[in-house]
PDB file of N, CA and C in Angstrom:
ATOM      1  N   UNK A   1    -136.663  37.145  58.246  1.00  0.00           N
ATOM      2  CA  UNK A   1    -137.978  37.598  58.629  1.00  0.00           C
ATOM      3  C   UNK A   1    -139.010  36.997  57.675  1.00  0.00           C
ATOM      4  N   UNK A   2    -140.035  36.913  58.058  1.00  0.00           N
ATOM      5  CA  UNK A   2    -140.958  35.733  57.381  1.00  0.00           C
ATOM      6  C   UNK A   2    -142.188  37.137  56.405  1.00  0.00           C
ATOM      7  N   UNK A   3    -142.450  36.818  55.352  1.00  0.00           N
ATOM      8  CA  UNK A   3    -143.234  37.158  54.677  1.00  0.00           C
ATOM      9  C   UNK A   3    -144.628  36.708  54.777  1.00  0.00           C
ATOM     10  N   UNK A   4    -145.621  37.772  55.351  1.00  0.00           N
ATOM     11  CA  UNK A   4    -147.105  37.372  55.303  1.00  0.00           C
ATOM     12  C   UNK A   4    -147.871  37.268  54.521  1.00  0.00           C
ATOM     13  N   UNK A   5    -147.466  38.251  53.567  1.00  0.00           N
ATOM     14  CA  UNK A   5    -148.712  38.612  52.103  1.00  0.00           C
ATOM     15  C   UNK A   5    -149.519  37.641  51.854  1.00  0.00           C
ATOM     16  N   UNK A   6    -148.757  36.579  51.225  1.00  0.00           N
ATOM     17  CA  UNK A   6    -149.706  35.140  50.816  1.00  0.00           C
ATOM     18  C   UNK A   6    -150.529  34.584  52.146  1.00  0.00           C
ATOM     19  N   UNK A   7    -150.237  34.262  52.645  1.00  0.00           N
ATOM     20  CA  UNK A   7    -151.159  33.766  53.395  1.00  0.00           C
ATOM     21  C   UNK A   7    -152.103  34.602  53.861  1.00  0.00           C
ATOM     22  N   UNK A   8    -151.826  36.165  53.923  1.00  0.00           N
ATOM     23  CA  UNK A   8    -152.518  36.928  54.477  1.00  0.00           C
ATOM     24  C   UNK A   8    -153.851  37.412  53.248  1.00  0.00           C
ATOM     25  N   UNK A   9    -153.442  36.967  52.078  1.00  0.00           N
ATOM     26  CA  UNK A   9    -154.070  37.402  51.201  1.00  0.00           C
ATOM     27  C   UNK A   9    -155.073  35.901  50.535  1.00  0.00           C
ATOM     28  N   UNK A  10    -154.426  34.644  50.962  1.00  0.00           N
ATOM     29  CA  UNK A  10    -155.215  33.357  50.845  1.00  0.00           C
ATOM     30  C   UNK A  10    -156.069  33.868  52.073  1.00  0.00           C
ATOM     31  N   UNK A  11    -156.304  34.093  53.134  1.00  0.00           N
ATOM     32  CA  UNK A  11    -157.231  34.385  54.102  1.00  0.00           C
ATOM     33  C   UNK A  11    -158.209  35.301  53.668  1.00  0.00           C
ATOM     34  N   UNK A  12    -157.730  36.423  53.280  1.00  0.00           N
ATOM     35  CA  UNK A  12    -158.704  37.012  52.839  1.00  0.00           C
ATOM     36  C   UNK A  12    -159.323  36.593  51.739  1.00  0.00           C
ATOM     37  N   UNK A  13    -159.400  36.093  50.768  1.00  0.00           N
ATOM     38  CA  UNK A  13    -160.025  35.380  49.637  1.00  0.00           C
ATOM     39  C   UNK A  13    -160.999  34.202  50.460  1.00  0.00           C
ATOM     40  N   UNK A  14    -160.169  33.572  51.032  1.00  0.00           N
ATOM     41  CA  UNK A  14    -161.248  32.760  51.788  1.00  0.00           C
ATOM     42  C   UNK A  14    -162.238  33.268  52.196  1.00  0.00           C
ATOM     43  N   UNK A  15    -162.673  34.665  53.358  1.00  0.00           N
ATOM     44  CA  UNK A  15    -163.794  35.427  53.583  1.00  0.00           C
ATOM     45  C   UNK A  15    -164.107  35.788  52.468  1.00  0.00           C
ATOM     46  N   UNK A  16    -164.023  35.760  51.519  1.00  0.00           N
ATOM     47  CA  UNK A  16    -164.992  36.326  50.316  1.00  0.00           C
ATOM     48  C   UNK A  16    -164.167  38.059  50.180  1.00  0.00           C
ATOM     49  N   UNK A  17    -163.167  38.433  50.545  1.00  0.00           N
ATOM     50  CA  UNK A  17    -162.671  39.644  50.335  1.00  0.00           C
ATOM     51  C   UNK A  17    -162.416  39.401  49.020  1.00  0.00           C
ATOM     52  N   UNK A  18    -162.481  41.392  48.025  1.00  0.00           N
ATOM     53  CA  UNK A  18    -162.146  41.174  46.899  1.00  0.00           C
ATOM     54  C   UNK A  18    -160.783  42.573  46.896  1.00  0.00           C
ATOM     55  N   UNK A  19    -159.987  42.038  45.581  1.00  0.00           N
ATOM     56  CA  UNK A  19    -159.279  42.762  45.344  1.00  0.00           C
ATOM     57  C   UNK A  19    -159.881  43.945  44.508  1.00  0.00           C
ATOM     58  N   UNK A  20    -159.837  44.820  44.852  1.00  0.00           N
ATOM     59  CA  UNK A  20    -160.654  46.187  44.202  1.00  0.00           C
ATOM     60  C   UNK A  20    -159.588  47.589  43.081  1.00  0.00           C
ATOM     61  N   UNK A  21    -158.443  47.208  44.105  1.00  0.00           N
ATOM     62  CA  UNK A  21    -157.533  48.130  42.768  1.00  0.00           C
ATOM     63  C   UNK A  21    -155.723  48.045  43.603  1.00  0.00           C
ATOM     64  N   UNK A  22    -155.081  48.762  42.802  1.00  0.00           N
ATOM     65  CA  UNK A  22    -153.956  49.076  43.617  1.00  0.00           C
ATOM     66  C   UNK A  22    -153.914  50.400  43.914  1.00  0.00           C
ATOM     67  N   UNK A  23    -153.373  50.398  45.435  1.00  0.00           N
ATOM     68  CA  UNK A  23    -153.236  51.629  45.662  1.00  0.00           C
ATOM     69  C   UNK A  23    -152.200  52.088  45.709  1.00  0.00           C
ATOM     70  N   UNK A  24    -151.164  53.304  46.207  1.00  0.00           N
ATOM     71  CA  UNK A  24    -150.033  54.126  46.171  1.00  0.00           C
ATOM     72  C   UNK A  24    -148.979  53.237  46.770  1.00  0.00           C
ATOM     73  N   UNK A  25    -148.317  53.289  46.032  1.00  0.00           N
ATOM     74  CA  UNK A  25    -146.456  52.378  46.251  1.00  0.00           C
ATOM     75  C   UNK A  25    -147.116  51.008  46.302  1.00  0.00           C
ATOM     76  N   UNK A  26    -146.831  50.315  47.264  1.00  0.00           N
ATOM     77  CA  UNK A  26    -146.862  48.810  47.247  1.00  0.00           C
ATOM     78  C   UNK A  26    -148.462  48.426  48.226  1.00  0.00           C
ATOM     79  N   UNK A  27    -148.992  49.148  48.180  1.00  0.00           N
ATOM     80  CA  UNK A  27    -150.380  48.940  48.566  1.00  0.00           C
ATOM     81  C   UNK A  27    -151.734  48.572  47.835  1.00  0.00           C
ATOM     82  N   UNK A  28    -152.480  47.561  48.651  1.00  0.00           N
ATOM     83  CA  UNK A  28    -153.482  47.125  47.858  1.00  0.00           C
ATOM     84  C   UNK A  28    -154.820  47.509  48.592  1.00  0.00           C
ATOM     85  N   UNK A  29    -155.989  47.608  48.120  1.00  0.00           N
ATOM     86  CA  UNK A  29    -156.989  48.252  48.525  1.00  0.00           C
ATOM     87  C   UNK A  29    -158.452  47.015  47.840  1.00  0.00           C
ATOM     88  N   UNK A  30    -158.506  46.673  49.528  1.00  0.00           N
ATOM     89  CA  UNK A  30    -159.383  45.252  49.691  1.00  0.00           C
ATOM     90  C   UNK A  30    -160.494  45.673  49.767  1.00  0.00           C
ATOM     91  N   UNK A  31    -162.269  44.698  49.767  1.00  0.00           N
ATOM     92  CA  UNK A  31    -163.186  45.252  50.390  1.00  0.00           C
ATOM     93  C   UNK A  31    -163.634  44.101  51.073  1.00  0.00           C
ATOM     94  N   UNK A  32    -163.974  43.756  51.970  1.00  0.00           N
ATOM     95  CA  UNK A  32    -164.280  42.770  53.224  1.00  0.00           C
ATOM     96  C   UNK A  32    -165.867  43.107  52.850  1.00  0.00           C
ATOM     97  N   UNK A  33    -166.605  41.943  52.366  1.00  0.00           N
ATOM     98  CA  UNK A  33    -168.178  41.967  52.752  1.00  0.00           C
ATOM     99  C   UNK A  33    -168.624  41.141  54.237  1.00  0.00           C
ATOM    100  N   UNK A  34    -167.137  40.847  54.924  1.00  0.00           N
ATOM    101  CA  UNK A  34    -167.959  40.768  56.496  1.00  0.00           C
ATOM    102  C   UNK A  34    -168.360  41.982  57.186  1.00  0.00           C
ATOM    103  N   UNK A  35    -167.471  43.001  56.691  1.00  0.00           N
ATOM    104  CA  UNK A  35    -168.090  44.405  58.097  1.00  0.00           C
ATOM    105  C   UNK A  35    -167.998  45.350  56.639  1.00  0.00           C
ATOM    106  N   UNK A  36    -168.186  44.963  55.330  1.00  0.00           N
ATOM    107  CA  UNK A  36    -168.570  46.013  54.040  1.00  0.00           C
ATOM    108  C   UNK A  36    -167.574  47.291  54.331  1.00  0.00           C
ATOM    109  N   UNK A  37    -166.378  47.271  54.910  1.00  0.00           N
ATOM    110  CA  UNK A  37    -165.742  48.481  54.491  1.00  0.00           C
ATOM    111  C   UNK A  37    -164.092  47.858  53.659  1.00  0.00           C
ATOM    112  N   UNK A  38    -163.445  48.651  53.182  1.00  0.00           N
ATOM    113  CA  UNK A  38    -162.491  48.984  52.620  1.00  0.00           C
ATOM    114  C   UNK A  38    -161.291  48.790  53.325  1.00  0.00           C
ATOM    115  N   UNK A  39    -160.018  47.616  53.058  1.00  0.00           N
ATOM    116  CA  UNK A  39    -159.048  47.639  53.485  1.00  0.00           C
ATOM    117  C   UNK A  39    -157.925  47.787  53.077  1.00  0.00           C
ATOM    118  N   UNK A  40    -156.785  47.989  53.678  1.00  0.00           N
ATOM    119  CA  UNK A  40    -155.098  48.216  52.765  1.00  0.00           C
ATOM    120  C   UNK A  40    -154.507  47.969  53.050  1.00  0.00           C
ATOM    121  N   UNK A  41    -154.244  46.650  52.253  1.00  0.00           N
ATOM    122  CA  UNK A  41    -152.875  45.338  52.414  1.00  0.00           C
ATOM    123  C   UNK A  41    -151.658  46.097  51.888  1.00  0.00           C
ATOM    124  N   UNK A  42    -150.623  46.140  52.750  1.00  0.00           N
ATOM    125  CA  UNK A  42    -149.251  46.038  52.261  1.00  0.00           C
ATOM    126  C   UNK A  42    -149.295  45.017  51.577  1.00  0.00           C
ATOM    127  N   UNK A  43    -148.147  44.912  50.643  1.00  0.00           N
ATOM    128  CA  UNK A  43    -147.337  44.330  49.824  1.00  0.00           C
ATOM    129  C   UNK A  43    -146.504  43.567  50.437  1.00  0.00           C
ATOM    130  N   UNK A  44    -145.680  44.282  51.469  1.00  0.00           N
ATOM    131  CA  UNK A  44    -144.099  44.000  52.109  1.00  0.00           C
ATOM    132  C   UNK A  44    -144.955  43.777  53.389  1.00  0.00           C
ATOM    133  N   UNK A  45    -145.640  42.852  53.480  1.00  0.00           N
ATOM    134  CA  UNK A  45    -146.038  42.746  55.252  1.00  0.00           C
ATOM    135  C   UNK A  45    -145.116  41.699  55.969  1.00  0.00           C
ATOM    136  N   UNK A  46    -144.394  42.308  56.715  1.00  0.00           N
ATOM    137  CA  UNK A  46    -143.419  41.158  57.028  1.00  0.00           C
ATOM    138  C   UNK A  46    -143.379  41.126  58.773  1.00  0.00           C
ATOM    139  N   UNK A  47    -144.763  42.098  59.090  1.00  0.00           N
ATOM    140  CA  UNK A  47    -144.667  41.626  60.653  1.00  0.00           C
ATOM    141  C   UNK A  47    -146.293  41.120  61.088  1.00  0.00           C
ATOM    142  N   UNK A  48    -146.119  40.024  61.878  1.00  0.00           N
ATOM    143  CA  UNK A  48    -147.578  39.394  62.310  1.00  0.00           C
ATOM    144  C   UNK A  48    -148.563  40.690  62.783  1.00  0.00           C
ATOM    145  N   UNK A  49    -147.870  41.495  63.507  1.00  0.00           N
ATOM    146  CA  UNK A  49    -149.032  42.804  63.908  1.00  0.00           C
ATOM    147  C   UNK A  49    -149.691  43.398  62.805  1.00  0.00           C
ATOM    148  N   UNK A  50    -149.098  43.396  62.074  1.00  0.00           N
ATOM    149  CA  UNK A  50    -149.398  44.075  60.690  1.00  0.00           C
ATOM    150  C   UNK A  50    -150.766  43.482  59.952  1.00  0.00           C
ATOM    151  N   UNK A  51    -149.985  42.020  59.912  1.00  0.00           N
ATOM    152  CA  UNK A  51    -150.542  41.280  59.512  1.00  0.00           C
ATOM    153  C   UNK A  51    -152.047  41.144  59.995  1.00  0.00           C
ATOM    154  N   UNK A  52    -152.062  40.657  61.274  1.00  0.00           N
ATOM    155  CA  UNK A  52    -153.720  40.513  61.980  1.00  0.00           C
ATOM    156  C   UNK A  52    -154.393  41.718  62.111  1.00  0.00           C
ATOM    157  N   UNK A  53    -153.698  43.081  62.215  1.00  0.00           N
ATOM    158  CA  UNK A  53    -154.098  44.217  62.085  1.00  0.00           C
ATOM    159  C   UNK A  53    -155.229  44.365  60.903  1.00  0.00           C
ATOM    160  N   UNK A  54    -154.643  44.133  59.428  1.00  0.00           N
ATOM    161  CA  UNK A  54    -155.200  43.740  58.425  1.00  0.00           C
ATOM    162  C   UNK A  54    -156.481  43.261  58.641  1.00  0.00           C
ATOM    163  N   UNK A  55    -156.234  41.751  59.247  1.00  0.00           N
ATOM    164  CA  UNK A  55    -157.154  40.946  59.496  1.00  0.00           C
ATOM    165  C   UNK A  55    -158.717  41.514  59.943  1.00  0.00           C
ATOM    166  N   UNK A  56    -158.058  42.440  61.110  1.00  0.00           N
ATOM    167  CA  UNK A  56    -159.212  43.075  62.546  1.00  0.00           C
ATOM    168  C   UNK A  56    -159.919  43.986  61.759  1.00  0.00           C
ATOM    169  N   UNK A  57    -159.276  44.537  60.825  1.00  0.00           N
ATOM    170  CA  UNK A  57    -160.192  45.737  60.413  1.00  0.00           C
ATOM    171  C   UNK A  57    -160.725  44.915  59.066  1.00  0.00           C
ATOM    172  N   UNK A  58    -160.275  43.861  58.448  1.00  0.00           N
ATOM    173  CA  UNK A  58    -161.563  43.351  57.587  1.00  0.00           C
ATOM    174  C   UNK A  58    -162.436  42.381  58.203  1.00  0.00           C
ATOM    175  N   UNK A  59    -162.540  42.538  59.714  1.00  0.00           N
ATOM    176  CA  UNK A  59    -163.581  42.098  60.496  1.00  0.00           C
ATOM    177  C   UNK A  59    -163.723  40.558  60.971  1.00  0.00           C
ATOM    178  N   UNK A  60    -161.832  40.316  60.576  1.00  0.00           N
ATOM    179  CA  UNK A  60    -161.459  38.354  60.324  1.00  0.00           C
ATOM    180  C   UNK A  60    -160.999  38.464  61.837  1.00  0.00           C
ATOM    181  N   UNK A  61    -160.977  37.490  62.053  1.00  0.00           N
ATOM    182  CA  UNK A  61    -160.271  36.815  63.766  1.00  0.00           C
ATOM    183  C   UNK A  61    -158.747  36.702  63.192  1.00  0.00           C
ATOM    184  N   UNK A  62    -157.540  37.008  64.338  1.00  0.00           N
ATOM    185  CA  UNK A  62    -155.980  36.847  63.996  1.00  0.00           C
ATOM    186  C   UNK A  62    -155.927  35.684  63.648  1.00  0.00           C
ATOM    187  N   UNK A  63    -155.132  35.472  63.132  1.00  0.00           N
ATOM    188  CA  UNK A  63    -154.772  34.102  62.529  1.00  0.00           C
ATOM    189  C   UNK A  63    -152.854  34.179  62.465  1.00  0.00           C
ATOM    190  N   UNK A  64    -152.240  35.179  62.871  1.00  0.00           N
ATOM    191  CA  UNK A  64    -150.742  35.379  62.899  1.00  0.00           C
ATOM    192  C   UNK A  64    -150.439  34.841  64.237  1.00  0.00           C
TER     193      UNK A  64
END
């Protein structure tokens, strides 16, 4: 099964997302200044839904 994190997390850096803290177990807690709210990257993202899910709510187009 293919691992998303990196790329999912080079994407977000590309929009200008910042890493803001860690959150509980293997979670990270993003902030997207395209739609200015707050997102939470798994760690272990190892499915594309997941993945673009991510994406949709920091306001990015799928890219999985």
């Amino acid at each position: 099964m293919a691992d998303f994190y990196r790329d999912l997390v080079a994407i977000l850096r590309e929009h200008g997302c910042k890493l803001v803290r860690q959150g509980k177990g293997s979670h990270e807690i993003w902030f997207s200044p395209v739609n200015e709210r707050y997102v939470t990257v798994p760690r272990s993202t190892k499915s594309r839904h997941t993945a673009n899910e991510v994406l949709k709510q920091a306001g990015l187009p799928k890219a999985f």
